[in-house]
PDB file of N, CA and C in Angstrom:
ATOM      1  N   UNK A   1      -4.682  13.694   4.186  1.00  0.00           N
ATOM      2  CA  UNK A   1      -4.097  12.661   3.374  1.00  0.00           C
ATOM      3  C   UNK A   1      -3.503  11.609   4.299  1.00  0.00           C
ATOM      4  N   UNK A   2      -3.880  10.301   4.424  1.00  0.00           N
ATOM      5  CA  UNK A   2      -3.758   8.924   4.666  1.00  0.00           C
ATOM      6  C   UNK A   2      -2.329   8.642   3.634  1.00  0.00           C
ATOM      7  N   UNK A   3      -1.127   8.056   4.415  1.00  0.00           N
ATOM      8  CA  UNK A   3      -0.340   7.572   3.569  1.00  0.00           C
ATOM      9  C   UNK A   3       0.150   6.148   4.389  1.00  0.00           C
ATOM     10  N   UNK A   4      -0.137   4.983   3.503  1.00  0.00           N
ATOM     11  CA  UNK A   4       0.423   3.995   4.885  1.00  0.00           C
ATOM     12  C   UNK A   4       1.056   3.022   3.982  1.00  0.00           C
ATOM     13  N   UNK A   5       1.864   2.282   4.314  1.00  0.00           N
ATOM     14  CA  UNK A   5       2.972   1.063   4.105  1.00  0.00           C
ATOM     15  C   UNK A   5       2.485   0.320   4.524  1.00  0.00           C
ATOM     16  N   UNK A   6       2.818  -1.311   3.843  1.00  0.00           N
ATOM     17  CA  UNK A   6       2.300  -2.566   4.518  1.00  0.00           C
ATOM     18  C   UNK A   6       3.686  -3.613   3.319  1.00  0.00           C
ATOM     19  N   UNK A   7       3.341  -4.726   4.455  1.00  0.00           N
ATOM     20  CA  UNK A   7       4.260  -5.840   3.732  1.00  0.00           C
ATOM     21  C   UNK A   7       3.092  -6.412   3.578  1.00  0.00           C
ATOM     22  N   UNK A   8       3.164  -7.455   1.864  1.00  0.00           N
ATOM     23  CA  UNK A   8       1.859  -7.899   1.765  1.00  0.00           C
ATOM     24  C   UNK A   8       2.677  -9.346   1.344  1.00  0.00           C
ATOM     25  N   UNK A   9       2.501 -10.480   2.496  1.00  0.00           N
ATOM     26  CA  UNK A   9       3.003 -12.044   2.023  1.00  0.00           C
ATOM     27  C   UNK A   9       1.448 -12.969   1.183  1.00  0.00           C
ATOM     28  N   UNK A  10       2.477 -13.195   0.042  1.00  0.00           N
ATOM     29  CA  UNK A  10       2.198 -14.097  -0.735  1.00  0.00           C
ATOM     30  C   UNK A  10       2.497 -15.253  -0.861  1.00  0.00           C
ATOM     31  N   UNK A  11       1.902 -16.029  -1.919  1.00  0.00           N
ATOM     32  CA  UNK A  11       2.377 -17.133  -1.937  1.00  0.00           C
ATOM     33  C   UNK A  11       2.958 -17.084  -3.397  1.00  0.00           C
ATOM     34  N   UNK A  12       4.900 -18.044  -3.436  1.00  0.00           N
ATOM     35  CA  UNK A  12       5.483 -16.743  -3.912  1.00  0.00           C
ATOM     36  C   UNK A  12       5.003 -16.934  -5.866  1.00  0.00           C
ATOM     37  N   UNK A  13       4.315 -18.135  -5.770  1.00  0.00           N
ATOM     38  CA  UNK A  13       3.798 -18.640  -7.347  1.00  0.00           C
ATOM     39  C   UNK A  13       2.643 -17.282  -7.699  1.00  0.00           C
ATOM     40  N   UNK A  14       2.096 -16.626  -6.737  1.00  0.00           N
ATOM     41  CA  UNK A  14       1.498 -15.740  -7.048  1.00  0.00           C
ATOM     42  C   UNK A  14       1.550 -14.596  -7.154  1.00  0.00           C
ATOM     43  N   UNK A  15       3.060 -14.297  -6.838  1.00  0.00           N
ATOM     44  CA  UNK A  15       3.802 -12.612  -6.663  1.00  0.00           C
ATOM     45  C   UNK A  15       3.420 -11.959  -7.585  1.00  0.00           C
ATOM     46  N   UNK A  16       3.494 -12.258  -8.693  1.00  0.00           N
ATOM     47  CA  UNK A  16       3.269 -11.031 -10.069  1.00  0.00           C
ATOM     48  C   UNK A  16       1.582 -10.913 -10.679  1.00  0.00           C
ATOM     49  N   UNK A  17       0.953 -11.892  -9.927  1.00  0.00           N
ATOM     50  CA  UNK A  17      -0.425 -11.497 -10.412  1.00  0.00           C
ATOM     51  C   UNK A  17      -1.199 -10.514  -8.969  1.00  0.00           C
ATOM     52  N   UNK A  18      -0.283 -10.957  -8.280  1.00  0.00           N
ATOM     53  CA  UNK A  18      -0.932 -10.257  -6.963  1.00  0.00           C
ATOM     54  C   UNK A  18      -0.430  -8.879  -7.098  1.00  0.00           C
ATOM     55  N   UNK A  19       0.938  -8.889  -7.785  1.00  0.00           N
ATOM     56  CA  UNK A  19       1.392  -7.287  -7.650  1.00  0.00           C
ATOM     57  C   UNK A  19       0.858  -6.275  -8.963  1.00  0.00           C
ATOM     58  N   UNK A  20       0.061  -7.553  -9.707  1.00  0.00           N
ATOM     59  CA  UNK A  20      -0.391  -6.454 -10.818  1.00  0.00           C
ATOM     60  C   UNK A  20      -1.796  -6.038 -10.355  1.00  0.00           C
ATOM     61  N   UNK A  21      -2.585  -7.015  -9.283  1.00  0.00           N
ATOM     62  CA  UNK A  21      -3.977  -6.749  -8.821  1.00  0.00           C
ATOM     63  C   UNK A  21      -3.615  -5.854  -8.037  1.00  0.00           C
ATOM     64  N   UNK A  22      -2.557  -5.266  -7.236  1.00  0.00           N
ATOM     65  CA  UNK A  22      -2.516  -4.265  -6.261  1.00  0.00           C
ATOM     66  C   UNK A  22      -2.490  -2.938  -7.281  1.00  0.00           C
ATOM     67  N   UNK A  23      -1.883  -2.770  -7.989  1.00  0.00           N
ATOM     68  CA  UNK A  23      -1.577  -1.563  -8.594  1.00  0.00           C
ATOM     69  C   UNK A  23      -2.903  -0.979  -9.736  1.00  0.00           C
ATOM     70  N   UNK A  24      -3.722  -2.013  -9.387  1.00  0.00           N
ATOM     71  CA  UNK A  24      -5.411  -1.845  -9.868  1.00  0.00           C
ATOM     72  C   UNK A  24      -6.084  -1.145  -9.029  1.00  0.00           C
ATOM     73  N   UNK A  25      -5.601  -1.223  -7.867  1.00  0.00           N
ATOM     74  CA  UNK A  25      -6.244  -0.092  -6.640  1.00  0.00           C
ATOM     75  C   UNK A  25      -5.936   1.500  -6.446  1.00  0.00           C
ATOM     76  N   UNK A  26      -7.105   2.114  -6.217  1.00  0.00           N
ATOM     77  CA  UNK A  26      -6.844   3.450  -6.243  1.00  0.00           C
ATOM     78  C   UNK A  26      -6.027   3.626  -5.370  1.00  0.00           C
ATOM     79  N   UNK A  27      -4.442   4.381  -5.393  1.00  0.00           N
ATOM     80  CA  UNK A  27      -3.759   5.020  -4.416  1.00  0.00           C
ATOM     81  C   UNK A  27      -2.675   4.013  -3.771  1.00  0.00           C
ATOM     82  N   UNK A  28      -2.708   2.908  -4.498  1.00  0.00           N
ATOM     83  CA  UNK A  28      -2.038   1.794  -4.562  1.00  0.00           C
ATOM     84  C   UNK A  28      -0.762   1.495  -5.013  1.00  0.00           C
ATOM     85  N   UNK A  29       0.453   1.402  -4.864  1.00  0.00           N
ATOM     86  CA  UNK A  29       1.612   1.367  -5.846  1.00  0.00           C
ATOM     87  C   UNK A  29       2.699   0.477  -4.857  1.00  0.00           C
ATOM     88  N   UNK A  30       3.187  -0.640  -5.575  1.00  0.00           N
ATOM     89  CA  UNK A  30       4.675  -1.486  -4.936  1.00  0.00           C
ATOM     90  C   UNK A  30       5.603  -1.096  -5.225  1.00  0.00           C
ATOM     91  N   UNK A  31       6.421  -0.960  -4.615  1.00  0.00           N
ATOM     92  CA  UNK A  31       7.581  -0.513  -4.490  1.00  0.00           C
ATOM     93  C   UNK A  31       9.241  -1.635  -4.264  1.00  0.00           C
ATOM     94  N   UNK A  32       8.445  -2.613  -4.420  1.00  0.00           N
ATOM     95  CA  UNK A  32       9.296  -3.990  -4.184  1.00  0.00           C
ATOM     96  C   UNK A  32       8.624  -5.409  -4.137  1.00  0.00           C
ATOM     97  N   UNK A  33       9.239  -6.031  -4.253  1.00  0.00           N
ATOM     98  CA  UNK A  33       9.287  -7.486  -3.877  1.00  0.00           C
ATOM     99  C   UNK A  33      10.179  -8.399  -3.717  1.00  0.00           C
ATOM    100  N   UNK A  34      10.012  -9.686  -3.222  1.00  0.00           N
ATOM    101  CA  UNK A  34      10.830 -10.652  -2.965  1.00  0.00           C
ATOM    102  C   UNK A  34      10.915 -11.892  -3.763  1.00  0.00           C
ATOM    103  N   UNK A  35      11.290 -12.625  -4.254  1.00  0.00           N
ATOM    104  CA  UNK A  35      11.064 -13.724  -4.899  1.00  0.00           C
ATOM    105  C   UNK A  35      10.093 -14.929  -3.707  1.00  0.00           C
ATOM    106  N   UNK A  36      10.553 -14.748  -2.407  1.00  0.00           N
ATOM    107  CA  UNK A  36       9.819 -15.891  -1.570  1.00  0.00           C
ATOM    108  C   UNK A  36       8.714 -15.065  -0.888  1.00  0.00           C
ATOM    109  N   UNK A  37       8.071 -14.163  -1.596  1.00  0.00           N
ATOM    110  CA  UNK A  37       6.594 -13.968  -1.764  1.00  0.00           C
ATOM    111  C   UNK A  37       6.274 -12.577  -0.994  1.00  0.00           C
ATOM    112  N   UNK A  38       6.991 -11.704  -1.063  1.00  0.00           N
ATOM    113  CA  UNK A  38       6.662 -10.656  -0.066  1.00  0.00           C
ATOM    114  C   UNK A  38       6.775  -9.135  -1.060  1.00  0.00           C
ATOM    115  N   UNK A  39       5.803  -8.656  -0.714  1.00  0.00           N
ATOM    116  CA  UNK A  39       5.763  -7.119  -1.586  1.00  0.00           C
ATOM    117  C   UNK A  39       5.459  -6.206  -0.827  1.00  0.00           C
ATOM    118  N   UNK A  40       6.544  -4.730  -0.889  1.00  0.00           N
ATOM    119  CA  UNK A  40       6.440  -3.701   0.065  1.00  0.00           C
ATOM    120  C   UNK A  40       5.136  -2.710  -0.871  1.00  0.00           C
ATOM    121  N   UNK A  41       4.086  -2.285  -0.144  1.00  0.00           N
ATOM    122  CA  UNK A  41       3.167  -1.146  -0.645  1.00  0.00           C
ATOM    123  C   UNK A  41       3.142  -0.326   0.171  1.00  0.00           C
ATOM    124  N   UNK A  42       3.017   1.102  -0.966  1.00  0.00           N
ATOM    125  CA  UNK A  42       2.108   2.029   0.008  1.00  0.00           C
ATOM    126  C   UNK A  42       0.230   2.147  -0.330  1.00  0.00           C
ATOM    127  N   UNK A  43      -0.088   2.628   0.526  1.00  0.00           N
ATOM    128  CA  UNK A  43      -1.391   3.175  -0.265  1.00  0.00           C
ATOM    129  C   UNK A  43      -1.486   4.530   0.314  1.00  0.00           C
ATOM    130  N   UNK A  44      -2.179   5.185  -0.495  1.00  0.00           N
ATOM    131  CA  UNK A  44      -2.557   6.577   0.001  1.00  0.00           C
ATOM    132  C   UNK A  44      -3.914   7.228  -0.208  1.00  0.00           C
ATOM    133  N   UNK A  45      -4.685   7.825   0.337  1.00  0.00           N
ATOM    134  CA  UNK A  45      -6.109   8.575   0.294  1.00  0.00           C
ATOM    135  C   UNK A  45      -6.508   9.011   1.578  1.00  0.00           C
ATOM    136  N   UNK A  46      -7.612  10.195   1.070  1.00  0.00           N
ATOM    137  CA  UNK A  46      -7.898  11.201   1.780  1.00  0.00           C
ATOM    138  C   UNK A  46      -8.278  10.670   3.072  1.00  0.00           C
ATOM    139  N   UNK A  47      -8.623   9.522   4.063  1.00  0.00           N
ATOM    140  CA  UNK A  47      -9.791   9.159   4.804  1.00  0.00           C
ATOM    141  C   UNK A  47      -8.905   7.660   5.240  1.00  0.00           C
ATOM    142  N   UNK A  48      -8.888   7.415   6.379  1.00  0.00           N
ATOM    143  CA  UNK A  48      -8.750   5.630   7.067  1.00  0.00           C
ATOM    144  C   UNK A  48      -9.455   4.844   6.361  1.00  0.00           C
ATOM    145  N   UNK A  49     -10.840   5.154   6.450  1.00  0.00           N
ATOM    146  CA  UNK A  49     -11.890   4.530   5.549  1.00  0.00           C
ATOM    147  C   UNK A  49     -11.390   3.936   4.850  1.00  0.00           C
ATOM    148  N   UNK A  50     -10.726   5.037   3.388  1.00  0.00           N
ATOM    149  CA  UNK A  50     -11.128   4.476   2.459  1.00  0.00           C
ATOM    150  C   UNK A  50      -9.283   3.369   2.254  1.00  0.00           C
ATOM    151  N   UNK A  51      -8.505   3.861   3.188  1.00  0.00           N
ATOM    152  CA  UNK A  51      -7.268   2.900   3.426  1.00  0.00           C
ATOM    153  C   UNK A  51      -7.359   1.635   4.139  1.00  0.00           C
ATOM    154  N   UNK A  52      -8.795   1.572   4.771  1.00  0.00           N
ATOM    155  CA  UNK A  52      -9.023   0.001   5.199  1.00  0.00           C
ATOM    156  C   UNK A  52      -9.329  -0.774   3.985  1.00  0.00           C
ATOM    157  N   UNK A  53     -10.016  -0.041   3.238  1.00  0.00           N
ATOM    158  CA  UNK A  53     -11.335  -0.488   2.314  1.00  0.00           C
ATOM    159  C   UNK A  53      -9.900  -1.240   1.084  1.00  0.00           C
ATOM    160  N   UNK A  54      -8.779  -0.504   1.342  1.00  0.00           N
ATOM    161  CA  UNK A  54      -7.619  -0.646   0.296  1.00  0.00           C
ATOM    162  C   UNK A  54      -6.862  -2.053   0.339  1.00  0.00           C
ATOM    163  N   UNK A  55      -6.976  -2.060   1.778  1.00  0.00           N
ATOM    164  CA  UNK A  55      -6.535  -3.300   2.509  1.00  0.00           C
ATOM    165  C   UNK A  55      -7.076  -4.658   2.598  1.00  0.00           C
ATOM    166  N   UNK A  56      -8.324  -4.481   2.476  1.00  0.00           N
ATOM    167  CA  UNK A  56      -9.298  -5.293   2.257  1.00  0.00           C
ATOM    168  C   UNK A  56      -9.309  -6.423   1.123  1.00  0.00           C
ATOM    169  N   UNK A  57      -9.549  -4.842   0.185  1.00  0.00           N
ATOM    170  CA  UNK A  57      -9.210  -5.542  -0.934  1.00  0.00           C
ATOM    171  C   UNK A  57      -7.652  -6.392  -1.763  1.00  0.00           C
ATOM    172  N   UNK A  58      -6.867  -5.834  -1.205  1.00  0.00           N
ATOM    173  CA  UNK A  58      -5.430  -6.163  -0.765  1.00  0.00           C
ATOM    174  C   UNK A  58      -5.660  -7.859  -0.618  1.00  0.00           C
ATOM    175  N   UNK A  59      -6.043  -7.920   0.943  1.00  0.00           N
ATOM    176  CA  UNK A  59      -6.309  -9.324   1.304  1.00  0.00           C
ATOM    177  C   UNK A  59      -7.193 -10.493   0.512  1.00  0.00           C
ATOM    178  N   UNK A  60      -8.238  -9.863  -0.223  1.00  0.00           N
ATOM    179  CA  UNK A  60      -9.160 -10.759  -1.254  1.00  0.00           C
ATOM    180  C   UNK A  60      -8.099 -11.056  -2.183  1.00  0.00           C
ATOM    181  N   UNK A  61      -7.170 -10.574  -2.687  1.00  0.00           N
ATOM    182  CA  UNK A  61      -6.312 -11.182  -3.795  1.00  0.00           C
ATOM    183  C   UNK A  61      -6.542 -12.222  -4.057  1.00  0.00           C
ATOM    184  N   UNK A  62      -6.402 -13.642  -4.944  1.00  0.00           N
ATOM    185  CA  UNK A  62      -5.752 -15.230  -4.651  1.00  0.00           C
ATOM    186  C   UNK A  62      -4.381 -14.970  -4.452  1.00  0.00           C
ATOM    187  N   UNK A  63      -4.116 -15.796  -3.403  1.00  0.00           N
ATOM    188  CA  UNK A  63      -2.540 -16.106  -3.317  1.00  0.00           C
ATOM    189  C   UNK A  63      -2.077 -14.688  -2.308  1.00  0.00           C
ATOM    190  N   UNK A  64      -3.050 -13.789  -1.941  1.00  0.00           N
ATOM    191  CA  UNK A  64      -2.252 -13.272  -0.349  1.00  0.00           C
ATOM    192  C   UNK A  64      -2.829 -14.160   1.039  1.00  0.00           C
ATOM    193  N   UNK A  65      -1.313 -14.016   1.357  1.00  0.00           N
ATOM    194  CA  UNK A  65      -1.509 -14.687   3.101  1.00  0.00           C
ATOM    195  C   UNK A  65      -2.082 -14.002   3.334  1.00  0.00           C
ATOM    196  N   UNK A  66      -1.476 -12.827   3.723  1.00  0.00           N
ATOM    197  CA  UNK A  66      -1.265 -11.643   4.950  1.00  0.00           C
ATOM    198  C   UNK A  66      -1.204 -10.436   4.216  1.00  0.00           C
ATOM    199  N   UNK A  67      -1.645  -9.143   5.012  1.00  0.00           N
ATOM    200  CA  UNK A  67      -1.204  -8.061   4.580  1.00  0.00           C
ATOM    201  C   UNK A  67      -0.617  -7.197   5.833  1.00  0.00           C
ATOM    202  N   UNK A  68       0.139  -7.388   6.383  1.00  0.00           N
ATOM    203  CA  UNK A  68       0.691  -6.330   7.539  1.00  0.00           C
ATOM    204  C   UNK A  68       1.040  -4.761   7.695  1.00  0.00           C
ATOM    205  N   UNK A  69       0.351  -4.132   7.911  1.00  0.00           N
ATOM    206  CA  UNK A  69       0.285  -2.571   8.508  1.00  0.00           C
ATOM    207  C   UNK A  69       1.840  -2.260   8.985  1.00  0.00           C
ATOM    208  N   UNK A  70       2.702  -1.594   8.415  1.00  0.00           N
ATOM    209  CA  UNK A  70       3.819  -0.821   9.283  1.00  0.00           C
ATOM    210  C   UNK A  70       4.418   0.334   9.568  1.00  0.00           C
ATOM    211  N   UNK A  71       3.125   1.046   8.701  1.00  0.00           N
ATOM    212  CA  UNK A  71       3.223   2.748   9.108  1.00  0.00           C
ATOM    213  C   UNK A  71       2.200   3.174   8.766  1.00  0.00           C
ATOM    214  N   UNK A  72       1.344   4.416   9.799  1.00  0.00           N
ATOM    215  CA  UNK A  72       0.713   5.203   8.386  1.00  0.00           C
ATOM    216  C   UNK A  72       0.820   6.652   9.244  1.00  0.00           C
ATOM    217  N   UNK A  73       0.787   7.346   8.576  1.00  0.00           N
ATOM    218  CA  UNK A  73       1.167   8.897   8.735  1.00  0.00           C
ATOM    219  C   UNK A  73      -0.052   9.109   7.817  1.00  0.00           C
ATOM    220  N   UNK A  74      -0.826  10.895   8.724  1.00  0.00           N
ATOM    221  CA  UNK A  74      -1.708  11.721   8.358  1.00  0.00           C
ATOM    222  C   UNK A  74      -0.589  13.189   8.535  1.00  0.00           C
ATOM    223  N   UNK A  75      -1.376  13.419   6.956  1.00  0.00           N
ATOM    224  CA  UNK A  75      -0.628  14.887   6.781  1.00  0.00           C
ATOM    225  C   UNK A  75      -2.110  15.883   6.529  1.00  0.00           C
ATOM    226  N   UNK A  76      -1.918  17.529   6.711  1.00  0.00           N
ATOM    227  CA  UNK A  76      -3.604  18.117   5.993  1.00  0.00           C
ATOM    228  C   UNK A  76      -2.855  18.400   4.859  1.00  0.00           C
ATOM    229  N   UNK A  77      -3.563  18.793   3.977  1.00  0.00           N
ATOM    230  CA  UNK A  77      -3.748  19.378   2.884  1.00  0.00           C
ATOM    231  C   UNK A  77      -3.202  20.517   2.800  1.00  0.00           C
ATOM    232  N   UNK A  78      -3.120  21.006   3.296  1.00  0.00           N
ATOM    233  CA  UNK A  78      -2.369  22.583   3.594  1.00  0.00           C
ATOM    234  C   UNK A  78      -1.009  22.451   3.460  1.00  0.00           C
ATOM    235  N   UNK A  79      -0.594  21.437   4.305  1.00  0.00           N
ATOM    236  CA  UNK A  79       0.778  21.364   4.500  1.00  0.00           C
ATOM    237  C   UNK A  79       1.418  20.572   3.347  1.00  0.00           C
ATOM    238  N   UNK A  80       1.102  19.757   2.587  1.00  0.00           N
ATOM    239  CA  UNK A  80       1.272  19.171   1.632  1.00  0.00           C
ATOM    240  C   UNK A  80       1.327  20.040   0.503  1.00  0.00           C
ATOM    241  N   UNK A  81       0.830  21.315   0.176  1.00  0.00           N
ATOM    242  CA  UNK A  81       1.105  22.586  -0.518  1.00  0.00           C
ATOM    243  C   UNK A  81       2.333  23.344  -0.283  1.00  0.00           C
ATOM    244  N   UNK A  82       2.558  23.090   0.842  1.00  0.00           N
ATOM    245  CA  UNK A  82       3.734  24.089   1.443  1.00  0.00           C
ATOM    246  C   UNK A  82       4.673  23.998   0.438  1.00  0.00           C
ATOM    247  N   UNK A  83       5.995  24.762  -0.044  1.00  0.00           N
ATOM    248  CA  UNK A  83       6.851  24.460  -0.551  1.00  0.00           C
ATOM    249  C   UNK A  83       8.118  23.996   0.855  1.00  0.00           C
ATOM    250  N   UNK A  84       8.723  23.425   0.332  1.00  0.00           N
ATOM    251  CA  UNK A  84      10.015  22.504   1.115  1.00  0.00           C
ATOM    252  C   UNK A  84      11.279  23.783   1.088  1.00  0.00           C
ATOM    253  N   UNK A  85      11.486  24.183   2.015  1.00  0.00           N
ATOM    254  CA  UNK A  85      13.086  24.960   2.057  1.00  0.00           C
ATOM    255  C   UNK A  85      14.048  24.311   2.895  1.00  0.00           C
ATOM    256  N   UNK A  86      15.418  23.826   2.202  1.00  0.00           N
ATOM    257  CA  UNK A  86      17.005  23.756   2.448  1.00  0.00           C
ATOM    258  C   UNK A  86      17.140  25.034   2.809  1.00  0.00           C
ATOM    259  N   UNK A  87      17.756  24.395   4.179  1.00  0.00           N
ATOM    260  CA  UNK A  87      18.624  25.578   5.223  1.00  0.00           C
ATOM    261  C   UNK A  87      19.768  25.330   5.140  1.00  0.00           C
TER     262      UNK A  87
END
């Protein structure tokens, strides 16, 4: 599992159509925005692949500048089953 964050700048007349075209993407979800055009995402899926392919489409929006990369963490599958224990 692919889990990655990005700041995605807009232009800011286009914030809410851009943030409703993101959440059209598989594995896709915002978690914020700014009024002067900036929206925090994650995306998530099994493969880089298919998290470029996310990004991509990210950038085709109307009205995105930019989409900037600022984390991504790989977890397996296994471990993502685990249950969580407080010590």
């Amino acid at each position: 599992m692919h889990i990655t964050s990005l700041v995605v700048h807009v232009l800011p007349q286009a914030l809410a159509p851009v943030a409703a075209g993101i959440v059209t993407i598989k594995g896709a979800q915002v978690h914020g925005s700014h009024p002067a055009g900036k929206l925090v995402v994650t995306l998530e899926a099994a493969h880089a692949r298919e998290i470029l392919d996310c990004v991509s489409q990210i950038e085709q929006l109307d009205g995105v500048i930019n989409a900037s990369l600022v984390y991504q963490h790989v977890e397996n599958w296994q471990s993502l089953n685990q249950e969580v224990t407080h010590d």
